[in-house]
PDB file of N, CA and C in Angstrom:
ATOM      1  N   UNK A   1      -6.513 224.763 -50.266  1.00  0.00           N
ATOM      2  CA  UNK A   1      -6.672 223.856 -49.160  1.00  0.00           C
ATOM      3  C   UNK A   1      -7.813 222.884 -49.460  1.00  0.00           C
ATOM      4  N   UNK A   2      -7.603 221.844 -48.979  1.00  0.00           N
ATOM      5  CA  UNK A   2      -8.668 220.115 -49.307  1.00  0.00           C
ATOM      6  C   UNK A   2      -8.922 220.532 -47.882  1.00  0.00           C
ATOM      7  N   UNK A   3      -9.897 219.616 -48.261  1.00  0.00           N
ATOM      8  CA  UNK A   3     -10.934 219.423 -46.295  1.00  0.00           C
ATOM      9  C   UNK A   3     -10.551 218.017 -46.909  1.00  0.00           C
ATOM     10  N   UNK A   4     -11.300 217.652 -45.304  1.00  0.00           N
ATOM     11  CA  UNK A   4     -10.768 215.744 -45.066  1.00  0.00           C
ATOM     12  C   UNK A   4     -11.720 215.152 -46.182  1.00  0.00           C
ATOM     13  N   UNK A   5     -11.882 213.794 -46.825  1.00  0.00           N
ATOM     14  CA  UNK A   5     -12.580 213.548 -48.076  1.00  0.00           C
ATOM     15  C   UNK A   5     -14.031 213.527 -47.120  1.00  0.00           C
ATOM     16  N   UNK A   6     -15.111 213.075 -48.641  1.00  0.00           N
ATOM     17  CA  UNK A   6     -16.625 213.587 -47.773  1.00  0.00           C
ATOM     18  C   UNK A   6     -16.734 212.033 -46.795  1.00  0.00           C
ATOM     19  N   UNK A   7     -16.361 211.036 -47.248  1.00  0.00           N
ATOM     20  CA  UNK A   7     -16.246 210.138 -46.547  1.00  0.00           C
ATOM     21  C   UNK A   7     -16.065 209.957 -45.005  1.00  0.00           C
ATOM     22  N   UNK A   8     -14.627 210.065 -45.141  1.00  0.00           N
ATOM     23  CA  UNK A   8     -13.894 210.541 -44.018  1.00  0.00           C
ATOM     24  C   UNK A   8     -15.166 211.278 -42.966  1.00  0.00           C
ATOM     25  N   UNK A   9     -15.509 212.291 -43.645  1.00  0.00           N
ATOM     26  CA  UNK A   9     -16.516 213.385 -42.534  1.00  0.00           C
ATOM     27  C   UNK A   9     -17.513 212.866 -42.389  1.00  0.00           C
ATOM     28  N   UNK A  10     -18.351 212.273 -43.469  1.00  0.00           N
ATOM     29  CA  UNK A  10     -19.651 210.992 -42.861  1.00  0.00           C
ATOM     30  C   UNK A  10     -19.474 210.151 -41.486  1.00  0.00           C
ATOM     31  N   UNK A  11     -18.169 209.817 -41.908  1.00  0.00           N
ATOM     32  CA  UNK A  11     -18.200 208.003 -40.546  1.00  0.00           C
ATOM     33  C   UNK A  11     -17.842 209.161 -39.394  1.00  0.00           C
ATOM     34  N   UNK A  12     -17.376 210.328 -39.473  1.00  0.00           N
ATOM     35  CA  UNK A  12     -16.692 211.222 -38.257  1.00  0.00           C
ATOM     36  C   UNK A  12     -18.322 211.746 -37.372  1.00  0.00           C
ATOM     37  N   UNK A  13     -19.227 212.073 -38.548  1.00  0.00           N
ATOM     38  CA  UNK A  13     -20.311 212.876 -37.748  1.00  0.00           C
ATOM     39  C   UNK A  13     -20.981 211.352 -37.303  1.00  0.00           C
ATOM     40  N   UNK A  14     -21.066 210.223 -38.003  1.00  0.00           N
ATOM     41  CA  UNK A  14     -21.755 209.607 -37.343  1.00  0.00           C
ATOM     42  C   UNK A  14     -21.448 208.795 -36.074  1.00  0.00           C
ATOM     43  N   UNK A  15     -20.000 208.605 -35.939  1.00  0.00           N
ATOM     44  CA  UNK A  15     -19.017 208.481 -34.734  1.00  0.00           C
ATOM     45  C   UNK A  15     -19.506 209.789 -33.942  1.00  0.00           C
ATOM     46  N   UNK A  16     -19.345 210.448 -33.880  1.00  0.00           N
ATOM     47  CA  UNK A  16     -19.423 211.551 -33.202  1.00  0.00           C
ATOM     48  C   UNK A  16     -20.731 211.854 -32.382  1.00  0.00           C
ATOM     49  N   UNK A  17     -21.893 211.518 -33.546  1.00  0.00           N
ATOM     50  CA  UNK A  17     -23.394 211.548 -32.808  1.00  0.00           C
ATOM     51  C   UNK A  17     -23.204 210.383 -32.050  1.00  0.00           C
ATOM     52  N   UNK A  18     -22.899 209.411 -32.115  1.00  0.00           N
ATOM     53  CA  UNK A  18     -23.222 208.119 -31.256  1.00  0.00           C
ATOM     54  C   UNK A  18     -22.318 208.006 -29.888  1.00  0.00           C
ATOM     55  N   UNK A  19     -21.236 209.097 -30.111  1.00  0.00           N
ATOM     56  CA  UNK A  19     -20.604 209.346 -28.865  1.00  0.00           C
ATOM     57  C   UNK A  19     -21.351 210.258 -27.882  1.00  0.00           C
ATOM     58  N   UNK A  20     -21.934 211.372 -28.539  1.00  0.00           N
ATOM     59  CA  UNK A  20     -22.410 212.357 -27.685  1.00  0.00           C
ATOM     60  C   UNK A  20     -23.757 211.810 -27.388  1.00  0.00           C
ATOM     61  N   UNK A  21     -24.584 211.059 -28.030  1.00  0.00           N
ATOM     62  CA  UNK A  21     -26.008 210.169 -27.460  1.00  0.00           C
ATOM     63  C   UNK A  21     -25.453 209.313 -26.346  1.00  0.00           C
ATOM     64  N   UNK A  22     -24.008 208.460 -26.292  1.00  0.00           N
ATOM     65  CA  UNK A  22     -23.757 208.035 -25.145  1.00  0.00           C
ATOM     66  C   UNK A  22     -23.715 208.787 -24.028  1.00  0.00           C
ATOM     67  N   UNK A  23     -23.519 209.838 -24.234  1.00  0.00           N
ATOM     68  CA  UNK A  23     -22.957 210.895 -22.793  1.00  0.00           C
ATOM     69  C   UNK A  23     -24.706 211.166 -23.007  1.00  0.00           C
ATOM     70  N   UNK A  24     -25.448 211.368 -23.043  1.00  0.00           N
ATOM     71  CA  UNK A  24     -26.798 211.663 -22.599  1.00  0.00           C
ATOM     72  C   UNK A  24     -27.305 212.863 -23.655  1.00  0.00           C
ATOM     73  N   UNK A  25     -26.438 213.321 -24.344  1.00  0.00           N
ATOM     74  CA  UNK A  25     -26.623 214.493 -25.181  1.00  0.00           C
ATOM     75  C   UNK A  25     -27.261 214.123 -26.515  1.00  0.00           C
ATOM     76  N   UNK A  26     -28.579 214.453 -26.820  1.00  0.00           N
ATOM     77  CA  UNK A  26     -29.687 214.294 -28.082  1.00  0.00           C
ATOM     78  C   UNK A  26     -29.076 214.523 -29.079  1.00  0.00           C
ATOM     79  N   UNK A  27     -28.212 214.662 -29.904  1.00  0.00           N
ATOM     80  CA  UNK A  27     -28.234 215.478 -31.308  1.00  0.00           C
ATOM     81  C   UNK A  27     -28.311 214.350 -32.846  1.00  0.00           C
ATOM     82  N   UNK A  28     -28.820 215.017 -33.371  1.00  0.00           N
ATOM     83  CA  UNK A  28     -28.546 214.180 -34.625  1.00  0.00           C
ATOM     84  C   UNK A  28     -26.934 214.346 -35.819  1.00  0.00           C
ATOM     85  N   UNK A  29     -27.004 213.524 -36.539  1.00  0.00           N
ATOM     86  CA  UNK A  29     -25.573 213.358 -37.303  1.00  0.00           C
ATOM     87  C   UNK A  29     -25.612 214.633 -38.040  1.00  0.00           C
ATOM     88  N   UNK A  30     -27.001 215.294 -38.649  1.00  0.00           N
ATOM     89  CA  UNK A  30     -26.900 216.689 -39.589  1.00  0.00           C
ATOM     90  C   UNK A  30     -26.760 217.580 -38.353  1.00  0.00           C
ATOM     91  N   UNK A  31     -26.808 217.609 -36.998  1.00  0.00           N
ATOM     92  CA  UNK A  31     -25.772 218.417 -36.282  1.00  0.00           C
ATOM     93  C   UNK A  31     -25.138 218.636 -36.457  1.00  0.00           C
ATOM     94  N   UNK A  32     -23.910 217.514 -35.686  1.00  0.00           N
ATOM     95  CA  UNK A  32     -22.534 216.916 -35.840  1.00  0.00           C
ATOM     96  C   UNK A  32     -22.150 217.583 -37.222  1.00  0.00           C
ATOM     97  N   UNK A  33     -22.580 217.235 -38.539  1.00  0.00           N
ATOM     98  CA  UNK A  33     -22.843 217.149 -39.949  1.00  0.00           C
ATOM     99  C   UNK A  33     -22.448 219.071 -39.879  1.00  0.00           C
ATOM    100  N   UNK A  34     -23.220 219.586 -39.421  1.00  0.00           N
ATOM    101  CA  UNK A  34     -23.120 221.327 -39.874  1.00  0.00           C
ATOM    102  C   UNK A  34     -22.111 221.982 -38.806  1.00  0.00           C
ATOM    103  N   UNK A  35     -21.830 221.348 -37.759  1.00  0.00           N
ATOM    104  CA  UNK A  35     -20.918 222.103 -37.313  1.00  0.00           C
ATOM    105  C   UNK A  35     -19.574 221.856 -37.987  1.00  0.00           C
ATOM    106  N   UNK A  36     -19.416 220.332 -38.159  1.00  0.00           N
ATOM    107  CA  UNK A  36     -18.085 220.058 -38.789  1.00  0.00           C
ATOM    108  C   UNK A  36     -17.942 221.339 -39.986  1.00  0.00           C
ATOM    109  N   UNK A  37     -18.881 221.249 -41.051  1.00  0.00           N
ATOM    110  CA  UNK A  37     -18.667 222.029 -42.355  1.00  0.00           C
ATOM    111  C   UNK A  37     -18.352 223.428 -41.655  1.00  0.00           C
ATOM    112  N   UNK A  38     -19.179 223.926 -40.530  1.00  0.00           N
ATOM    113  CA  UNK A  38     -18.934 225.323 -40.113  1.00  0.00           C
ATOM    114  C   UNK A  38     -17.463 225.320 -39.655  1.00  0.00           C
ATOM    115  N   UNK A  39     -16.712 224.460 -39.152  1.00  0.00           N
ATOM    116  CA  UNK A  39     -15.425 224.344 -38.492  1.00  0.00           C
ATOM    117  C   UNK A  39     -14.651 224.583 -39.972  1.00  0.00           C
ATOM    118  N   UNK A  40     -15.147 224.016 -40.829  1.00  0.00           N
ATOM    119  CA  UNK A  40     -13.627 223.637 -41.976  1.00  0.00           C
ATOM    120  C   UNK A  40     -14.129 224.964 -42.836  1.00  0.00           C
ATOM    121  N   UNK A  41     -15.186 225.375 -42.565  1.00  0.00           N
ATOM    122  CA  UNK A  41     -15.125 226.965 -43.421  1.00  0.00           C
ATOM    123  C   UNK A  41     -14.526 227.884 -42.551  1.00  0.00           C
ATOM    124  N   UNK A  42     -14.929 227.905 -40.992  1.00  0.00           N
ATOM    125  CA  UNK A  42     -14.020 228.595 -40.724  1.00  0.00           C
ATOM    126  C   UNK A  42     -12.573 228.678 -40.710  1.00  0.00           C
ATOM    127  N   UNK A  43     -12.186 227.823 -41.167  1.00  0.00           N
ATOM    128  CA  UNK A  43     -10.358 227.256 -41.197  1.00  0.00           C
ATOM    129  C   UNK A  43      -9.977 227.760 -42.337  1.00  0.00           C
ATOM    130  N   UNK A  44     -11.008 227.213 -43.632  1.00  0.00           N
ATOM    131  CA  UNK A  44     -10.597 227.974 -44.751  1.00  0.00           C
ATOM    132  C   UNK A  44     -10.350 229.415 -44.778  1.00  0.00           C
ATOM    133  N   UNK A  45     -11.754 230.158 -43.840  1.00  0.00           N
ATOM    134  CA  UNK A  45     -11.384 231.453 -43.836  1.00  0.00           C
ATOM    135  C   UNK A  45     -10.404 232.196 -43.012  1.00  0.00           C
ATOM    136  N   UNK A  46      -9.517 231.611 -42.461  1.00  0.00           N
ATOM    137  CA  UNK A  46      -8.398 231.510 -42.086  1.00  0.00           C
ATOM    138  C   UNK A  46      -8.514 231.508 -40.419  1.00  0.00           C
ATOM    139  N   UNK A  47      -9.326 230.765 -39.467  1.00  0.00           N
ATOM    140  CA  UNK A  47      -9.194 230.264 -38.346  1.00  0.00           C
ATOM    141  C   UNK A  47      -7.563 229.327 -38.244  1.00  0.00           C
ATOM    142  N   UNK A  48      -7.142 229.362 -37.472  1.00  0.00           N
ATOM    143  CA  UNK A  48      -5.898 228.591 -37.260  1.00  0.00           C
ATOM    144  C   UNK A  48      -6.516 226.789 -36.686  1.00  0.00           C
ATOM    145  N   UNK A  49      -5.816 226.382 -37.474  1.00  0.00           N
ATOM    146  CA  UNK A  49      -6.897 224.997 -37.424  1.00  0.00           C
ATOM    147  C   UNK A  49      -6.647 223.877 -35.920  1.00  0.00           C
ATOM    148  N   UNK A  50      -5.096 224.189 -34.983  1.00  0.00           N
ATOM    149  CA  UNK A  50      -4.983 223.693 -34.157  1.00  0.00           C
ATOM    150  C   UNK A  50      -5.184 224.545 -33.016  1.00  0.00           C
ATOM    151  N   UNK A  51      -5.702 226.120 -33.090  1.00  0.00           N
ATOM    152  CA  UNK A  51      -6.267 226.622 -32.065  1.00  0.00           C
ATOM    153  C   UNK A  51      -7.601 226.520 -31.868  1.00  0.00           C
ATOM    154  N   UNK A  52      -7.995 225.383 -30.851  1.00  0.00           N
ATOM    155  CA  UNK A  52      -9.560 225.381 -31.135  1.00  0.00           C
ATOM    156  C   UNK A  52     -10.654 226.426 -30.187  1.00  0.00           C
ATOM    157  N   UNK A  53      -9.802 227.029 -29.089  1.00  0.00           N
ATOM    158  CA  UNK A  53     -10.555 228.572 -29.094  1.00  0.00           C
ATOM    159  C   UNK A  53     -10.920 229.426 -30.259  1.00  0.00           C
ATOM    160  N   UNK A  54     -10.099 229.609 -31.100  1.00  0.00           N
ATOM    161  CA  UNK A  54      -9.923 230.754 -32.169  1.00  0.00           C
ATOM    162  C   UNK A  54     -11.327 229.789 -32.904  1.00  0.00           C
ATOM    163  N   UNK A  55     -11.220 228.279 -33.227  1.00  0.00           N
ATOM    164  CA  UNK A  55     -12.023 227.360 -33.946  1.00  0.00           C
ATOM    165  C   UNK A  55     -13.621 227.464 -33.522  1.00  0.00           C
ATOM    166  N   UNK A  56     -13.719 227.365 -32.147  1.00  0.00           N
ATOM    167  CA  UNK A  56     -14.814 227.398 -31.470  1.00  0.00           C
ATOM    168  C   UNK A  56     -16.054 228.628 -31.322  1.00  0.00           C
ATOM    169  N   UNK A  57     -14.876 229.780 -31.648  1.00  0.00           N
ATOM    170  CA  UNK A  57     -15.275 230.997 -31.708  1.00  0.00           C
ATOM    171  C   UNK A  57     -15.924 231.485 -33.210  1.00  0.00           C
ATOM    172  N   UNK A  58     -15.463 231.245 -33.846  1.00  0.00           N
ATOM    173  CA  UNK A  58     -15.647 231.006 -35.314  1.00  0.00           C
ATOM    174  C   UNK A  58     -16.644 230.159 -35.592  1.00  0.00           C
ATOM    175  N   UNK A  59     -16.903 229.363 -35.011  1.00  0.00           N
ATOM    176  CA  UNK A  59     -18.092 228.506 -35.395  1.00  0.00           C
ATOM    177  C   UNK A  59     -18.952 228.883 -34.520  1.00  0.00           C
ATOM    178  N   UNK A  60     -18.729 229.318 -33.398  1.00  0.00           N
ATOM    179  CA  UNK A  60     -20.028 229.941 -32.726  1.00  0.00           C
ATOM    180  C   UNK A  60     -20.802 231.165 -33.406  1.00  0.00           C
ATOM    181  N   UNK A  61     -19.736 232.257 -33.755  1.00  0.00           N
ATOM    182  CA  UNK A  61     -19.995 233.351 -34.810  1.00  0.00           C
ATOM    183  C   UNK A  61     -20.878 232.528 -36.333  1.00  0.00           C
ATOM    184  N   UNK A  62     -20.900 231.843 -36.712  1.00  0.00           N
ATOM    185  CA  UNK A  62     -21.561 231.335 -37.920  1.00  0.00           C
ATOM    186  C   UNK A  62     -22.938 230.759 -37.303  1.00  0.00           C
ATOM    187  N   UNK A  63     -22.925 230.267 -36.459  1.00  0.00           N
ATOM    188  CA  UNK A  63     -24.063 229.719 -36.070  1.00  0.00           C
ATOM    189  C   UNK A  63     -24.979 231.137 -35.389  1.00  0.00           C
ATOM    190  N   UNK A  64     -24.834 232.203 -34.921  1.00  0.00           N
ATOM    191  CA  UNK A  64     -25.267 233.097 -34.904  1.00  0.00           C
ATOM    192  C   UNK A  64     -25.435 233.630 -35.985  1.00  0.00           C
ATOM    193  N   UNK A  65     -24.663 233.948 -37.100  1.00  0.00           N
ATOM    194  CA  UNK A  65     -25.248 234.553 -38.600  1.00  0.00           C
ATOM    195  C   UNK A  65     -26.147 233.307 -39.081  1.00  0.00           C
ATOM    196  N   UNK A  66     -26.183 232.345 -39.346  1.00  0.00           N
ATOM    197  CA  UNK A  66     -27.013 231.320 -39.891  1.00  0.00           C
ATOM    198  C   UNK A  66     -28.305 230.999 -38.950  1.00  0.00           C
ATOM    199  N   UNK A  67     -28.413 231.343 -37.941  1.00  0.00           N
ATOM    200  CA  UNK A  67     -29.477 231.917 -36.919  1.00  0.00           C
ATOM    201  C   UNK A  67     -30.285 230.186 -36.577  1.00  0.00           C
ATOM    202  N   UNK A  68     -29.198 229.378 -36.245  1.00  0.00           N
ATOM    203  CA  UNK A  68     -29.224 228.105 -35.756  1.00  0.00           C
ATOM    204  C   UNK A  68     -29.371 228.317 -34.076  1.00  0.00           C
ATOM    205  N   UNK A  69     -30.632 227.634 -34.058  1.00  0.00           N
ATOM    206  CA  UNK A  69     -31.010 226.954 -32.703  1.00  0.00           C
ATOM    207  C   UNK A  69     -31.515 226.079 -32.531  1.00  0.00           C
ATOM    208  N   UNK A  70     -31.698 225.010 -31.091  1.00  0.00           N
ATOM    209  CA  UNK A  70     -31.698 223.631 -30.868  1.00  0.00           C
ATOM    210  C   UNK A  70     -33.598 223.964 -30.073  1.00  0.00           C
ATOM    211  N   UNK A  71     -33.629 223.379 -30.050  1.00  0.00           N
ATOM    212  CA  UNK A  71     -35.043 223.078 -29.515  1.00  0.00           C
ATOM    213  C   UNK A  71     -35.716 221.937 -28.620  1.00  0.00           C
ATOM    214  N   UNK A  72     -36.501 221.587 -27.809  1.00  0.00           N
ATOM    215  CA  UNK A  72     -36.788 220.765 -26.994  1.00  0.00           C
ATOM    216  C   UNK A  72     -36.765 218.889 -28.316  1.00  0.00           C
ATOM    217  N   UNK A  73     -36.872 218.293 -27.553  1.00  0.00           N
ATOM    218  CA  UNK A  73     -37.164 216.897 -28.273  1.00  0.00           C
ATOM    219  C   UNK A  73     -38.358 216.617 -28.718  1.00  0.00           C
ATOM    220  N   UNK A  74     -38.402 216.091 -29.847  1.00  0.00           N
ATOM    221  CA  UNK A  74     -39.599 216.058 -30.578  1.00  0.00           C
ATOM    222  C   UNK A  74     -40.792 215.585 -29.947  1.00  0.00           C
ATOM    223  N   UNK A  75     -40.693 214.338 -29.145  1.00  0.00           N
ATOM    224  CA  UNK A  75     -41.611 214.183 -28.771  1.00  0.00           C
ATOM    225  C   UNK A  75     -41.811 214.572 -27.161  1.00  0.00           C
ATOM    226  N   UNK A  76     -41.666 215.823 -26.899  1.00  0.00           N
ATOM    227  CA  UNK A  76     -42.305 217.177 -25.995  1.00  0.00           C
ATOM    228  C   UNK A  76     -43.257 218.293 -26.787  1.00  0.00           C
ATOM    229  N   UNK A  77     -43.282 218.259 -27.758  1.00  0.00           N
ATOM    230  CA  UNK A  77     -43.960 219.026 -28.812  1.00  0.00           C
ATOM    231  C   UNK A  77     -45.183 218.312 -28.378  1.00  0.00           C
ATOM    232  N   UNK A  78     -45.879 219.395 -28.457  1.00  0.00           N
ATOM    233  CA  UNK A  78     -47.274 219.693 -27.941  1.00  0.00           C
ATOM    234  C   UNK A  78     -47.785 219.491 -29.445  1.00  0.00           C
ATOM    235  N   UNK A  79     -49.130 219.002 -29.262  1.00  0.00           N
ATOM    236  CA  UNK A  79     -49.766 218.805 -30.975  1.00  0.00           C
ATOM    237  C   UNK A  79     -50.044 220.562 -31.242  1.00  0.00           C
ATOM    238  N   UNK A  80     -50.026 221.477 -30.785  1.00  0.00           N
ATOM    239  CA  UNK A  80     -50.279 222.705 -30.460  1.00  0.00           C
ATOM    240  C   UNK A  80     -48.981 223.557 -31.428  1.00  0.00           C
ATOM    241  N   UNK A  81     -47.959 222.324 -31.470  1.00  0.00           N
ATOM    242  CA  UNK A  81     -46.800 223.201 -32.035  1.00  0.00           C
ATOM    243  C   UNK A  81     -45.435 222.900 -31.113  1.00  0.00           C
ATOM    244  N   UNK A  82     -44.581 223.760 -31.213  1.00  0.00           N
ATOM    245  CA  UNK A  82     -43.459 224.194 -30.395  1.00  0.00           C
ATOM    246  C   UNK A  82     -43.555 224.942 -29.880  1.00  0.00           C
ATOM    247  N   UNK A  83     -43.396 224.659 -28.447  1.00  0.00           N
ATOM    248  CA  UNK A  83     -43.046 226.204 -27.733  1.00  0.00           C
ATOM    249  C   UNK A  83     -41.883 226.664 -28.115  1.00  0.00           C
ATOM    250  N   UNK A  84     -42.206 227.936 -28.268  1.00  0.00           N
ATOM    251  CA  UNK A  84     -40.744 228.501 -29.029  1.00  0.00           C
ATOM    252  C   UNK A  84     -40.033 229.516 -27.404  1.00  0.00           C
ATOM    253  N   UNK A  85     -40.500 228.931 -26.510  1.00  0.00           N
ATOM    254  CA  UNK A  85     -39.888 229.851 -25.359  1.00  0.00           C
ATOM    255  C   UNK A  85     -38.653 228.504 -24.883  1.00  0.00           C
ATOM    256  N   UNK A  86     -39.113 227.293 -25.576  1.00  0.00           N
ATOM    257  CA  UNK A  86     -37.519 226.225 -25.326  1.00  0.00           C
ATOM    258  C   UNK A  86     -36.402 226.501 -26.614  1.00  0.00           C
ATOM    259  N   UNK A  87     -37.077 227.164 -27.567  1.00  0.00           N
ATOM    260  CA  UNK A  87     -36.276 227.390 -28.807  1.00  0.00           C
ATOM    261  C   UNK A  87     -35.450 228.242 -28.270  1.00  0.00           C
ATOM    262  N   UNK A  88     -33.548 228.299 -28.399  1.00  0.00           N
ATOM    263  CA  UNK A  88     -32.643 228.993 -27.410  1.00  0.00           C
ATOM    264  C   UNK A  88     -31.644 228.380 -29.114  1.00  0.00           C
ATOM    265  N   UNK A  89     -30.582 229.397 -28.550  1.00  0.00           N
ATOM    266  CA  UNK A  89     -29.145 229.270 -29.357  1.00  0.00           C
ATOM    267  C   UNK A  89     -28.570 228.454 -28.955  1.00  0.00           C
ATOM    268  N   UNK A  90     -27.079 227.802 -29.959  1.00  0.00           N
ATOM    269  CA  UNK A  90     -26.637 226.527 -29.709  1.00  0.00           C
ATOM    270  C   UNK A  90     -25.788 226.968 -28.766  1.00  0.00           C
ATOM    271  N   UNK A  91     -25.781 226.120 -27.299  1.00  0.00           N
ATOM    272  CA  UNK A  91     -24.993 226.158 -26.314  1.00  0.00           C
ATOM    273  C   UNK A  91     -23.338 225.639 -26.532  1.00  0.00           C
ATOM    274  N   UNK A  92     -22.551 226.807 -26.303  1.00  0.00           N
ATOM    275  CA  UNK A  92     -20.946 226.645 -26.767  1.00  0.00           C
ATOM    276  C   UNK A  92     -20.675 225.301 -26.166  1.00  0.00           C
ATOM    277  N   UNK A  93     -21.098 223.906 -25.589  1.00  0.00           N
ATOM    278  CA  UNK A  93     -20.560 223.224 -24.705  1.00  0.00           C
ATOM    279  C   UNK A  93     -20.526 222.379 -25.916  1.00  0.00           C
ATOM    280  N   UNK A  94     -22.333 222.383 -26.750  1.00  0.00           N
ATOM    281  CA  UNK A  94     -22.538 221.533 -27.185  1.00  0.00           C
ATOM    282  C   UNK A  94     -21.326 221.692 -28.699  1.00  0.00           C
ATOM    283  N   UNK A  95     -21.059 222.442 -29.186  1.00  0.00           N
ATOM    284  CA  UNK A  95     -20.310 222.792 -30.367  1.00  0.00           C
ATOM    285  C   UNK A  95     -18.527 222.206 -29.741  1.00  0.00           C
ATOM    286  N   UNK A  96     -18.143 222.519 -29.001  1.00  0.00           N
ATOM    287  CA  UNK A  96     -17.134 222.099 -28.243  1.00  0.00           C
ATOM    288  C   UNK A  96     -16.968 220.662 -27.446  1.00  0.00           C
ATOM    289  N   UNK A  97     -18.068 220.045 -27.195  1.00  0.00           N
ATOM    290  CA  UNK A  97     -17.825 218.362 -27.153  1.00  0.00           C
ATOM    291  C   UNK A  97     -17.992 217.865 -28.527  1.00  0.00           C
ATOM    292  N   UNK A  98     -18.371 218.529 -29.687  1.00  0.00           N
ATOM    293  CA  UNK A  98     -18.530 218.190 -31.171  1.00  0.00           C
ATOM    294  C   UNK A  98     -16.909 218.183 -31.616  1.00  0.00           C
ATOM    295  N   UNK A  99     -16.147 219.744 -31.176  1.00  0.00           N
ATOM    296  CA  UNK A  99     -15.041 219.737 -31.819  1.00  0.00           C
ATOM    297  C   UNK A  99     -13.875 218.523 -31.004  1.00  0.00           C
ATOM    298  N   UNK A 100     -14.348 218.140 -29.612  1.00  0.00           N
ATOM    299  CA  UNK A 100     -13.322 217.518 -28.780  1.00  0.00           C
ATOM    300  C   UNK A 100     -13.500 216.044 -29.710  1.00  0.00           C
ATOM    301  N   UNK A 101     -14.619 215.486 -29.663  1.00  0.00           N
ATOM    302  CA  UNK A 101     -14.836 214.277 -30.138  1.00  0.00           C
ATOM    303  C   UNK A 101     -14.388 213.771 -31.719  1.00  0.00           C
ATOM    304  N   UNK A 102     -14.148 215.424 -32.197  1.00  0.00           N
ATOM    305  CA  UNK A 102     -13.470 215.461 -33.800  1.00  0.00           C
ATOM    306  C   UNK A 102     -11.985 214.882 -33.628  1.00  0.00           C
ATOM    307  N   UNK A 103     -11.547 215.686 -32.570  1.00  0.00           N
ATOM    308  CA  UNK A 103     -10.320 215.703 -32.090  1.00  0.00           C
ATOM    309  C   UNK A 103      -9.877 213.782 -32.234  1.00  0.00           C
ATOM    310  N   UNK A 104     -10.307 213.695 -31.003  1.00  0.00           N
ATOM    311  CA  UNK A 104     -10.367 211.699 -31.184  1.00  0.00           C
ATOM    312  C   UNK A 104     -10.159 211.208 -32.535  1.00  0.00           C
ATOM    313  N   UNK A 105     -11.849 211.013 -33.032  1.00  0.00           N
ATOM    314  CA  UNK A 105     -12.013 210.630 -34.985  1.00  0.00           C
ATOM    315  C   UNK A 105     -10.866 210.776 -35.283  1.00  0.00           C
ATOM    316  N   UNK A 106     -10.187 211.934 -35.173  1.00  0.00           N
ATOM    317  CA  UNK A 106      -9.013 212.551 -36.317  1.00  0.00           C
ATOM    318  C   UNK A 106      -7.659 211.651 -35.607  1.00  0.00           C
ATOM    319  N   UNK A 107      -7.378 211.459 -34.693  1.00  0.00           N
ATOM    320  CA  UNK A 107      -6.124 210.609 -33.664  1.00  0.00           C
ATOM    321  C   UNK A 107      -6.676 209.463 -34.125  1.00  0.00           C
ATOM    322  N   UNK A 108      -7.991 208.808 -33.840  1.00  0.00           N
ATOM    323  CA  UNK A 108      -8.015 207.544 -34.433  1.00  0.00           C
ATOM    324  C   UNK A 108      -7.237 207.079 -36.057  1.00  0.00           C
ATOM    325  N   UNK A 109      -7.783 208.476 -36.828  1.00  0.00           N
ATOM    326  CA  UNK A 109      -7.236 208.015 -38.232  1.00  0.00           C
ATOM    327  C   UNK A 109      -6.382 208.656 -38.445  1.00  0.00           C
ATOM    328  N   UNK A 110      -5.664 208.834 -37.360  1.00  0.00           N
ATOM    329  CA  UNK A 110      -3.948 209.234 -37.995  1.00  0.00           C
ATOM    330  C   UNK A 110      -4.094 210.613 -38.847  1.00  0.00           C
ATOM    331  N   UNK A 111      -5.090 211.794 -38.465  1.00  0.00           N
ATOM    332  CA  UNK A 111      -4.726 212.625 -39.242  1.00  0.00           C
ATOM    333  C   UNK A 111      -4.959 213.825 -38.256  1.00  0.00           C
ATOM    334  N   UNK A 112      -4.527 215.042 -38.686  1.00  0.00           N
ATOM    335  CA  UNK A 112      -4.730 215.829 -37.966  1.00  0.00           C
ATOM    336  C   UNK A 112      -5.392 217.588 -39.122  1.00  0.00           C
ATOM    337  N   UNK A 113      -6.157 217.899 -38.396  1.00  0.00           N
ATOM    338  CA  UNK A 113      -6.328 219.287 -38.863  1.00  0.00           C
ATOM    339  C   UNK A 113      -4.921 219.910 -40.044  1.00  0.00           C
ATOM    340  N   UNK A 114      -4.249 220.411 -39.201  1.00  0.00           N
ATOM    341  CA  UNK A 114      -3.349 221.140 -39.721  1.00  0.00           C
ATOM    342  C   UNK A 114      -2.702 220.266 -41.357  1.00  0.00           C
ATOM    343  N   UNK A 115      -2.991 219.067 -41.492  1.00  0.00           N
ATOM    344  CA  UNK A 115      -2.857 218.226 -42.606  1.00  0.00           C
ATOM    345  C   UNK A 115      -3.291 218.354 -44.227  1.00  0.00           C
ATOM    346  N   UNK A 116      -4.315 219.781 -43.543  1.00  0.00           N
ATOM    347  CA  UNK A 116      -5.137 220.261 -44.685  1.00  0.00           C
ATOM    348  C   UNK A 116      -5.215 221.492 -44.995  1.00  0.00           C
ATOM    349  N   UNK A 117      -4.311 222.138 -44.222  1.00  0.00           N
ATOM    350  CA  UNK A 117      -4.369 223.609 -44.436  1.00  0.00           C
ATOM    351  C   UNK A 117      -2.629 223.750 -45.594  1.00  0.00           C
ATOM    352  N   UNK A 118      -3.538 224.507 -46.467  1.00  0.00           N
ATOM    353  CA  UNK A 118      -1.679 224.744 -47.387  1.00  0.00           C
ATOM    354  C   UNK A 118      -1.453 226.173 -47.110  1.00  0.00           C
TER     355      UNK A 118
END
């Protein structure tokens, strides 16, 4: 199985961050950027690529082994440091307006998930 080219996944995460900064939501493109890769490993490892429960779940599970969490905005950081009592796990909403907005990208360019699974 091919994943979409690296291209392709560049203009997608950076479409993608600039959608979710419109809706009010902070993230950067190496967000966007690591969940995508977590989505297409989980597919490789055999997630079903048009069930995006089964998808969502799977990438939530990786982001718990890879021990990824989001944290307040940089400039709330106290010169003191981070409070690490705002440091929390990635909220399933935020991983799931990542995969919806993939969804789009991918209808825009005429391709779909399942396009890449052999």
């Amino acid at each position: 199985m091919a994943r979409p080219s690296e291209a392709l996944m560049n203009e997608a995460g950076e479409w993608i961050a600039e959608q979710l900064s419109e809706e009010g939501l902070m993230v950067t493109s190496g967000f966007v950027d690591l969940v995508l890769d977590m989505e297409w490993t989980a597919i490789e490892e055999g997630a079903p690529p048009e069930d995006r429960a089964a998808v969502l779940e799977a990438v939530m599970q990786k982001m718990i082994e890879e021990n990824v969490h989001v944290g307040p905005p940089p400039d709330t950081i106290s010169t003191d440091g981070i409070d690490t009592s705002q440091i929390r796990p990635v909220p399933k909403q935020f991983v799931e307006q990542v995969l919806s907005w993939e969804d789009d990208f991918l209808g825009f360019a005429g391709k779909r998930r399942s396009e890449y699974v052999s």
